[in-house]
C-alpha atoms as a PDB file:
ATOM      1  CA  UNK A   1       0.000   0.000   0.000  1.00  0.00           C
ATOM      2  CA  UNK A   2       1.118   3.328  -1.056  1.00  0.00           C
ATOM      3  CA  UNK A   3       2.530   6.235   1.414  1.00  0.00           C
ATOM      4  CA  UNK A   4      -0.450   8.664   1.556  1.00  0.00           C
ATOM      5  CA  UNK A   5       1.150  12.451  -0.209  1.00  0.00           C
ATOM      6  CA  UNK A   6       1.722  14.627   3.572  1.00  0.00           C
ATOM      7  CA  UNK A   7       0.074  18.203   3.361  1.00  0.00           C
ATOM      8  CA  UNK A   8       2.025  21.313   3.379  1.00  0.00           C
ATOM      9  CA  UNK A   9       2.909  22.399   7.245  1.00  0.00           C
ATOM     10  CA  UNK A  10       1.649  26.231   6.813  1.00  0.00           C
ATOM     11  CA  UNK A  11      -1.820  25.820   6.991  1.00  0.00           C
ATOM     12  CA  UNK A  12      -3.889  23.656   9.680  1.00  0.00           C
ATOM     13  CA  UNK A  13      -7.628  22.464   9.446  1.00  0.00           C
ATOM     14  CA  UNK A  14      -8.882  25.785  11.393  1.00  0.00           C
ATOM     15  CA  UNK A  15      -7.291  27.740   8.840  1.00  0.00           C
ATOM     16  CA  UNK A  16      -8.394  26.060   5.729  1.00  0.00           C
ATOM     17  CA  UNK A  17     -12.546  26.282   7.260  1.00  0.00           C
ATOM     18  CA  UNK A  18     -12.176  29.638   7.495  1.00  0.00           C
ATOM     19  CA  UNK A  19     -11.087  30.031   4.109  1.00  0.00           C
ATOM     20  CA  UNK A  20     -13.916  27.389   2.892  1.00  0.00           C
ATOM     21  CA  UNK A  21     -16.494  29.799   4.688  1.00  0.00           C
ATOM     22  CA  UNK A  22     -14.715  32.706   2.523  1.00  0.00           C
ATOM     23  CA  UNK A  23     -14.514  31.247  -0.324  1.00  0.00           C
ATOM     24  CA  UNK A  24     -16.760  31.991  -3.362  1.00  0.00           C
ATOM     25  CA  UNK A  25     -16.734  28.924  -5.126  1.00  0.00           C
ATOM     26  CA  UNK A  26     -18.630  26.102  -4.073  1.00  0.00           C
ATOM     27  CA  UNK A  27     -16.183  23.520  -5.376  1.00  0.00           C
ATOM     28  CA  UNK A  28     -13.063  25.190  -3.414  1.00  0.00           C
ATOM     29  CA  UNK A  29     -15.312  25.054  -0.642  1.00  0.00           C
ATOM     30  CA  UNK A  30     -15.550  21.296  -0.504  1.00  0.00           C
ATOM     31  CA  UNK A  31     -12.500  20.817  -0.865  1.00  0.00           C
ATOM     32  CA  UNK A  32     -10.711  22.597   1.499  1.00  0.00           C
ATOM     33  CA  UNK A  33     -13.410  21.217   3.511  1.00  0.00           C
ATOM     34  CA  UNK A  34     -12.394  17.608   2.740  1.00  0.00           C
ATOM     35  CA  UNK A  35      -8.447  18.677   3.580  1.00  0.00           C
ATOM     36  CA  UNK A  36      -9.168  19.843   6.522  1.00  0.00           C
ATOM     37  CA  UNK A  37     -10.879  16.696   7.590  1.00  0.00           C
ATOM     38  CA  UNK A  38      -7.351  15.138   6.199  1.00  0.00           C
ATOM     39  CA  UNK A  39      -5.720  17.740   9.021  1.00  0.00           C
ATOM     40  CA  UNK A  40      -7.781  16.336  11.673  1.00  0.00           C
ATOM     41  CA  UNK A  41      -6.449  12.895  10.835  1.00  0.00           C
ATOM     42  CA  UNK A  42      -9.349  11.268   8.828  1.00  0.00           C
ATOM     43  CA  UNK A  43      -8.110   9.040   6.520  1.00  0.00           C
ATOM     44  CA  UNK A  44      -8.363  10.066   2.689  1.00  0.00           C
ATOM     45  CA  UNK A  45     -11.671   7.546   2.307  1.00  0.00           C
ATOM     46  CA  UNK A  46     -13.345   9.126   5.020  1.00  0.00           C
ATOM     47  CA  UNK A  47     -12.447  12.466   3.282  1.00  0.00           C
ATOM     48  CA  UNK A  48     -13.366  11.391  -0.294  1.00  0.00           C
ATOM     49  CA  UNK A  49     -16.749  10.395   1.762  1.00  0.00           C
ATOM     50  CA  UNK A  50     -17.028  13.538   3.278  1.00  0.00           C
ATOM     51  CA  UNK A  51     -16.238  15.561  -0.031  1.00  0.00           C
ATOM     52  CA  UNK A  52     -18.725  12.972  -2.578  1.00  0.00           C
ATOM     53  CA  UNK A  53     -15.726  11.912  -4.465  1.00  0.00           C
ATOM     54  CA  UNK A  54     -13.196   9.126  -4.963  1.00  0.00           C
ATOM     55  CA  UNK A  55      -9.333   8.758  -3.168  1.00  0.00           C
ATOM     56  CA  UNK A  56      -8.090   9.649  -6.775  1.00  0.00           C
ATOM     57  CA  UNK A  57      -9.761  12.945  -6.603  1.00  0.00           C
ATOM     58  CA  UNK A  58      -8.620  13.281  -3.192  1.00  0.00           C
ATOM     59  CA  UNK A  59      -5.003  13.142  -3.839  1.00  0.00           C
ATOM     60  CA  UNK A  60      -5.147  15.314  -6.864  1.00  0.00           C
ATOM     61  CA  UNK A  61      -6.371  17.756  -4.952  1.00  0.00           C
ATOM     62  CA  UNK A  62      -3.601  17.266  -2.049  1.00  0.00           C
ATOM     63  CA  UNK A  63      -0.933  17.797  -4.815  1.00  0.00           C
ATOM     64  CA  UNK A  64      -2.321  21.014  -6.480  1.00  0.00           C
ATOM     65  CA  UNK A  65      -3.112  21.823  -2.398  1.00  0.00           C
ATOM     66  CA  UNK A  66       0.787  21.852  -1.778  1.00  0.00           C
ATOM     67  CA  UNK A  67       2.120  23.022  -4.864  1.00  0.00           C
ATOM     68  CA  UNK A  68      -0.352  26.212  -5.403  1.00  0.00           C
ATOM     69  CA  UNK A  69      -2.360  26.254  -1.967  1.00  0.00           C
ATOM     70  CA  UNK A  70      -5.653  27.217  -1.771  1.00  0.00           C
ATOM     71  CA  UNK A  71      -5.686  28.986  -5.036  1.00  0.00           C
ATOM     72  CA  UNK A  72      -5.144  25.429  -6.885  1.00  0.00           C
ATOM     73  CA  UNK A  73      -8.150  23.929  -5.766  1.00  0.00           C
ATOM     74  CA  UNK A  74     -10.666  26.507  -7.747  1.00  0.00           C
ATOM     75  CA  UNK A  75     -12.656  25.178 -10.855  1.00  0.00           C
ATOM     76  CA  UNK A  76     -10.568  25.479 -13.340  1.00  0.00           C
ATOM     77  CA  UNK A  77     -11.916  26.028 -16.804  1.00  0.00           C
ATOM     78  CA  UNK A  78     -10.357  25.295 -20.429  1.00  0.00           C
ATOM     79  CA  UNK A  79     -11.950  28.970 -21.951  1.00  0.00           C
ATOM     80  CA  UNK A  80     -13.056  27.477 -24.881  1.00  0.00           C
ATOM     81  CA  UNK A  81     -12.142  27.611 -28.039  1.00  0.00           C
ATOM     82  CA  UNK A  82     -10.023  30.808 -29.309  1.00  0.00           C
ATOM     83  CA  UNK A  83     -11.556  33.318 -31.093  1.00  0.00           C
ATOM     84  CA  UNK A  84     -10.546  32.451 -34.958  1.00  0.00           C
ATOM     85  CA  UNK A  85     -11.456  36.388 -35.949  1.00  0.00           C
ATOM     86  CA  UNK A  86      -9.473  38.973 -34.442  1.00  0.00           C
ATOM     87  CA  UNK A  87     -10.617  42.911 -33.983  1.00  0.00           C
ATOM     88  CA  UNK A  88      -8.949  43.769 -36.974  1.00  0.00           C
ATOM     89  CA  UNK A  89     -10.675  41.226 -38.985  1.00  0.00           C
ATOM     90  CA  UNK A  90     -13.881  41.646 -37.575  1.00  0.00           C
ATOM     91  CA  UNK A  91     -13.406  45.698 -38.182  1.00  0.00           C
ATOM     92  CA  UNK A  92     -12.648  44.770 -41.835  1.00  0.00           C
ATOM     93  CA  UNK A  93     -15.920  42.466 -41.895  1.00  0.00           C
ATOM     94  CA  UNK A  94     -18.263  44.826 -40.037  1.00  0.00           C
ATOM     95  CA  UNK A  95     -16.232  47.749 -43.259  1.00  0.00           C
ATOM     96  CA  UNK A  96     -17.038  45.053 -46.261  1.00  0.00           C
ATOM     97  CA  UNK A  97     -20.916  44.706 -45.385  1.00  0.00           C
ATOM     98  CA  UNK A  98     -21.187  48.239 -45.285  1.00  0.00           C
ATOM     99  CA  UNK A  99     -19.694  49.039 -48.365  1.00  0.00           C
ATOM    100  CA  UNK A 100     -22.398  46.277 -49.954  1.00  0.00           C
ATOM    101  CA  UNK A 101     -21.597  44.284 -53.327  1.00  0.00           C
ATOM    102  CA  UNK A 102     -20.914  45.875 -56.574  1.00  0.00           C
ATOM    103  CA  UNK A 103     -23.183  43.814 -58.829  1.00  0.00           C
ATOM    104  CA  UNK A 104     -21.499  44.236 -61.949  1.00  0.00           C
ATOM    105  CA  UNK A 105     -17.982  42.578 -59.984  1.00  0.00           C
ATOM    106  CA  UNK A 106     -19.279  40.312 -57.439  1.00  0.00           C
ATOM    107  CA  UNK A 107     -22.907  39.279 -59.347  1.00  0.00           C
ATOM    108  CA  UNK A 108     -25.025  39.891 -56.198  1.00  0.00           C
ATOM    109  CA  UNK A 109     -27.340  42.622 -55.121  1.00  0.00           C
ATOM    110  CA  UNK A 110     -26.632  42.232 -51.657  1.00  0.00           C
ATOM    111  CA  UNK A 111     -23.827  39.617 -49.167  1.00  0.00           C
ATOM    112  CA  UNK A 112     -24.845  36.176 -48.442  1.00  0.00           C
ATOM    113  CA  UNK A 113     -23.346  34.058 -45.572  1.00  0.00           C
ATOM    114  CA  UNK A 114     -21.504  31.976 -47.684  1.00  0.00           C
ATOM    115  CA  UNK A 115     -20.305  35.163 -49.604  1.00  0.00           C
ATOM    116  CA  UNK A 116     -19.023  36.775 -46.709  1.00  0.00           C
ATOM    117  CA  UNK A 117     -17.070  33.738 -45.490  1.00  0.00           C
ATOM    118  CA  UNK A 118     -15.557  33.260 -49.158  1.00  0.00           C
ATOM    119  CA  UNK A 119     -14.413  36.497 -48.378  1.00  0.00           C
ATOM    120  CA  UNK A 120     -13.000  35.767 -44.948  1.00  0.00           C
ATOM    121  CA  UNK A 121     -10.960  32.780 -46.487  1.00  0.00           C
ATOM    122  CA  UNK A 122      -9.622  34.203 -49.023  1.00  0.00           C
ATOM    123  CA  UNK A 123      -8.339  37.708 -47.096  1.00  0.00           C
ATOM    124  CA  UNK A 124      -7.320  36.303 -44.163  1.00  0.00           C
ATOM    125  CA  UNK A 125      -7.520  32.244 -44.412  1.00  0.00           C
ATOM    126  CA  UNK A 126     -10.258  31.900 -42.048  1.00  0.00           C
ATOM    127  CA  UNK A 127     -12.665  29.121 -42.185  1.00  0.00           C
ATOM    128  CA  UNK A 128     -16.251  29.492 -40.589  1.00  0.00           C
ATOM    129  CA  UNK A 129     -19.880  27.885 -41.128  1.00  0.00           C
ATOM    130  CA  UNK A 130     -22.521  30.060 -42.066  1.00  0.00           C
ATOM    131  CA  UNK A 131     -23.790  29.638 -39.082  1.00  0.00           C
ATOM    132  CA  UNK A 132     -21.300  30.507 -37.133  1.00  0.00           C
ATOM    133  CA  UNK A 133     -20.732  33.769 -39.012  1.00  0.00           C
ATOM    134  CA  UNK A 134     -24.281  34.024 -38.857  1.00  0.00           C
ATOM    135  CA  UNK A 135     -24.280  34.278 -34.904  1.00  0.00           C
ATOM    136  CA  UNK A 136     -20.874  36.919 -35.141  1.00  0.00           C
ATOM    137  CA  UNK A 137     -22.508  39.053 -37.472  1.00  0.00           C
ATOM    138  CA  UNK A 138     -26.079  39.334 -35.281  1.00  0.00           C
ATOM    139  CA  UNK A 139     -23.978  40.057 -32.548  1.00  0.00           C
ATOM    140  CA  UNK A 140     -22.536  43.121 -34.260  1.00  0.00           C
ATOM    141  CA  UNK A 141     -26.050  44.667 -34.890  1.00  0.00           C
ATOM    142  CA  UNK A 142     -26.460  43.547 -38.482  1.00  0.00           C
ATOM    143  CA  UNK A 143     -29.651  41.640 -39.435  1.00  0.00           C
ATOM    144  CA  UNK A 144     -30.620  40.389 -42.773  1.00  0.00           C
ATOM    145  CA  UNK A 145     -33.542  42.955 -44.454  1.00  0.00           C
ATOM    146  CA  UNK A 146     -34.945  42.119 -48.139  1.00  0.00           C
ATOM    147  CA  UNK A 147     -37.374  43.740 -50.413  1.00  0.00           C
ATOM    148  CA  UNK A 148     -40.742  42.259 -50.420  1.00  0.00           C
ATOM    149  CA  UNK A 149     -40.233  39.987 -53.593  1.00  0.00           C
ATOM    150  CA  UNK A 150     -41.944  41.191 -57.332  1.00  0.00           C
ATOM    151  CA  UNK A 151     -42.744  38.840 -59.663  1.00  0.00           C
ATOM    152  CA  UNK A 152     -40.857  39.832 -63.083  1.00  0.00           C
ATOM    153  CA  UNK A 153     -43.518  40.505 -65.904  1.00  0.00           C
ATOM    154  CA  UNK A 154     -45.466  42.711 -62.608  1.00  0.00           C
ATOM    155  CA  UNK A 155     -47.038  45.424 -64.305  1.00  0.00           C
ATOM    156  CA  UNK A 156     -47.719  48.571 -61.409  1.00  0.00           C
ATOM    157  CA  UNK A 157     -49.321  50.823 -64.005  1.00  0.00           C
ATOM    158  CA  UNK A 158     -52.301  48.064 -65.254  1.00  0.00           C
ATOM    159  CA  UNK A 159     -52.470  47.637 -61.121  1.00  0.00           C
ATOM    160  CA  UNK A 160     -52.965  50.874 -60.670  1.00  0.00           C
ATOM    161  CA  UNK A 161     -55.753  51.282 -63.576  1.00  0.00           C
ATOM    162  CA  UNK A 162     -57.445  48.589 -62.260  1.00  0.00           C
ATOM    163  CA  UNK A 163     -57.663  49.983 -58.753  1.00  0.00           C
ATOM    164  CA  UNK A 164     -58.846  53.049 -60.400  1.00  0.00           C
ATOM    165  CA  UNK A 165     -61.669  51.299 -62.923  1.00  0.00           C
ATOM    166  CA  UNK A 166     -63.234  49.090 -60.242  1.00  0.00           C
ATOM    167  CA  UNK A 167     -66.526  49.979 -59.295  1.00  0.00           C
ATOM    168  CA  UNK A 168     -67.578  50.894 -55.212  1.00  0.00           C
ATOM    169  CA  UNK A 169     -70.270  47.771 -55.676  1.00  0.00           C
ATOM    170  CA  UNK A 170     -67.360  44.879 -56.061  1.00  0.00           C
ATOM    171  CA  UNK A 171     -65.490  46.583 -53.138  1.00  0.00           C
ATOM    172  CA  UNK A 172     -68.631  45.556 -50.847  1.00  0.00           C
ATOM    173  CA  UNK A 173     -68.842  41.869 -49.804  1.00  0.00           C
ATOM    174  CA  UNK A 174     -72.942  40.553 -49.476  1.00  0.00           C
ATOM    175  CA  UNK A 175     -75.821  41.510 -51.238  1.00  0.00           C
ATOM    176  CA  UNK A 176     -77.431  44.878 -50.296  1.00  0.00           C
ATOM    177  CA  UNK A 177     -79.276  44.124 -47.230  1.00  0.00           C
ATOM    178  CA  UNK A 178     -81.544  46.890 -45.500  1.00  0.00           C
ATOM    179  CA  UNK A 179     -79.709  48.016 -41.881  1.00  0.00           C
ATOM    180  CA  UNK A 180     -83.233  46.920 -39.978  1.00  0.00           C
ATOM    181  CA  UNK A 181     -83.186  43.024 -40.870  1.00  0.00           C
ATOM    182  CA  UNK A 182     -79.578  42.633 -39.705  1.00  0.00           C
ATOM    183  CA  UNK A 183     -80.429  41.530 -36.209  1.00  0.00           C
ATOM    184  CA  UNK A 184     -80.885  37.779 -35.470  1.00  0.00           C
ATOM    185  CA  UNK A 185     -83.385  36.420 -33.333  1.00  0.00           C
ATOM    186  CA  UNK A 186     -87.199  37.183 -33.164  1.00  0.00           C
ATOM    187  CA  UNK A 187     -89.388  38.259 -30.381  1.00  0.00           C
ATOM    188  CA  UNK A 188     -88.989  36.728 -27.123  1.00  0.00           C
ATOM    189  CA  UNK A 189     -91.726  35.835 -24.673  1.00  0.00           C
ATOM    190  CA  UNK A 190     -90.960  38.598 -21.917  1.00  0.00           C
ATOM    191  CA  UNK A 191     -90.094  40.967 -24.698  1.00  0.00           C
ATOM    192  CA  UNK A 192     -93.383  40.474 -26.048  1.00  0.00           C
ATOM    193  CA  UNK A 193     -95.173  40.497 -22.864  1.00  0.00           C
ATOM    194  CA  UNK A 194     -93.587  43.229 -21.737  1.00  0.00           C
ATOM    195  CA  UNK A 195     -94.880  45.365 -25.079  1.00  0.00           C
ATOM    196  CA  UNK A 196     -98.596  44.032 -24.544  1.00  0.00           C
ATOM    197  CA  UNK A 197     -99.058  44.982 -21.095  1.00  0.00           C
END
């Protein structure tokens, strides 16, 4: 059976509960919590009990304990993925939607997604989805705005003259019906009693 790893000899299990009750992140919490049950000599199974874990976590924890203290046993989180556009590129982006497409050059009226990250490779050799692009570009405060769509042979003038030509009657829905018939129902009982008496 293997030596357990000894904690560092500047802190004691008083010290590290008080930092645990400082501490604003619940994972540091435990864990201090669980070394400082290690302090008052429970063994590291009671302390992997204690903190809902497994001896493995327990002595990972012991050995970023002693080499960083308390400050090595806070989440630690990868960042993600790094940002493929950089503010100059994006700056140059947000500058080639505004200027718009010359239709004679690039054969649209307006950018499309897949356009704009033609573009993007071939500049600066930067590969996105659409969709991607899609979600950097609403973030910047553009959206997408069309024209209403016109069918090709649409003729406004013979619109227009046939707006003008059309008679009131066809605008009307429903025969001519006098305003006095409209209501529904007849004569009720009390209504009719009421009128005789």
């Amino acid at each position: 059976m293997a030596i357990p790893l000894a904690l560092r000899d500047d802190y004691d299990s008083l010290e590290l509960r008080r930092l645990a009750r400082r501490s604003r992140h619940a994972g540091q919490s435990r864990r201090l919590l669980a070394l400082a049950g290690i302090y008052d000599g429970a063994s590291r199974g009671a302390a992997a009990l204690l903190a809902g874990t497994d001896r493995q976590s327990i002595r990972d924890w012991v050995v970023r304990f002693n080499a960083e203290g308390p400050e090595g046993l806070v989440d630690r989180h990868g960042g993600g993925q790094k940002a493929r556009l950089t503010a100059e590129m994006l700056a140059a982006l947000k500058a080639h939607i505004e200027e718009g497409p010359i239709p004679a050059v690039h054969g649209v009226v307006r950018w499309r997604l897949c356009d704009l990250c033609g573009w993007l490779h071939e500049t600066y050799g930067v590969t996105l989805s659409e969709t991607r692009l899609g979600q950097i570009i609403r973030r910047e405060g553009f959206r997408l705005l069309t024209a209403r769509p016109r069918h090709y042979r649409q003729d406004t003038q013979a619109q227009d003259i046939f707006k003008k030509s059309s008679p009131m009657s066809l605008l009307r829905s429903g025969p001519d019906i006098p305003d006095n018939t409209l209501k529904s129902g007849g004569r009720t009982r009390h209504g009719s009693a009421r009128k005789q008496s």
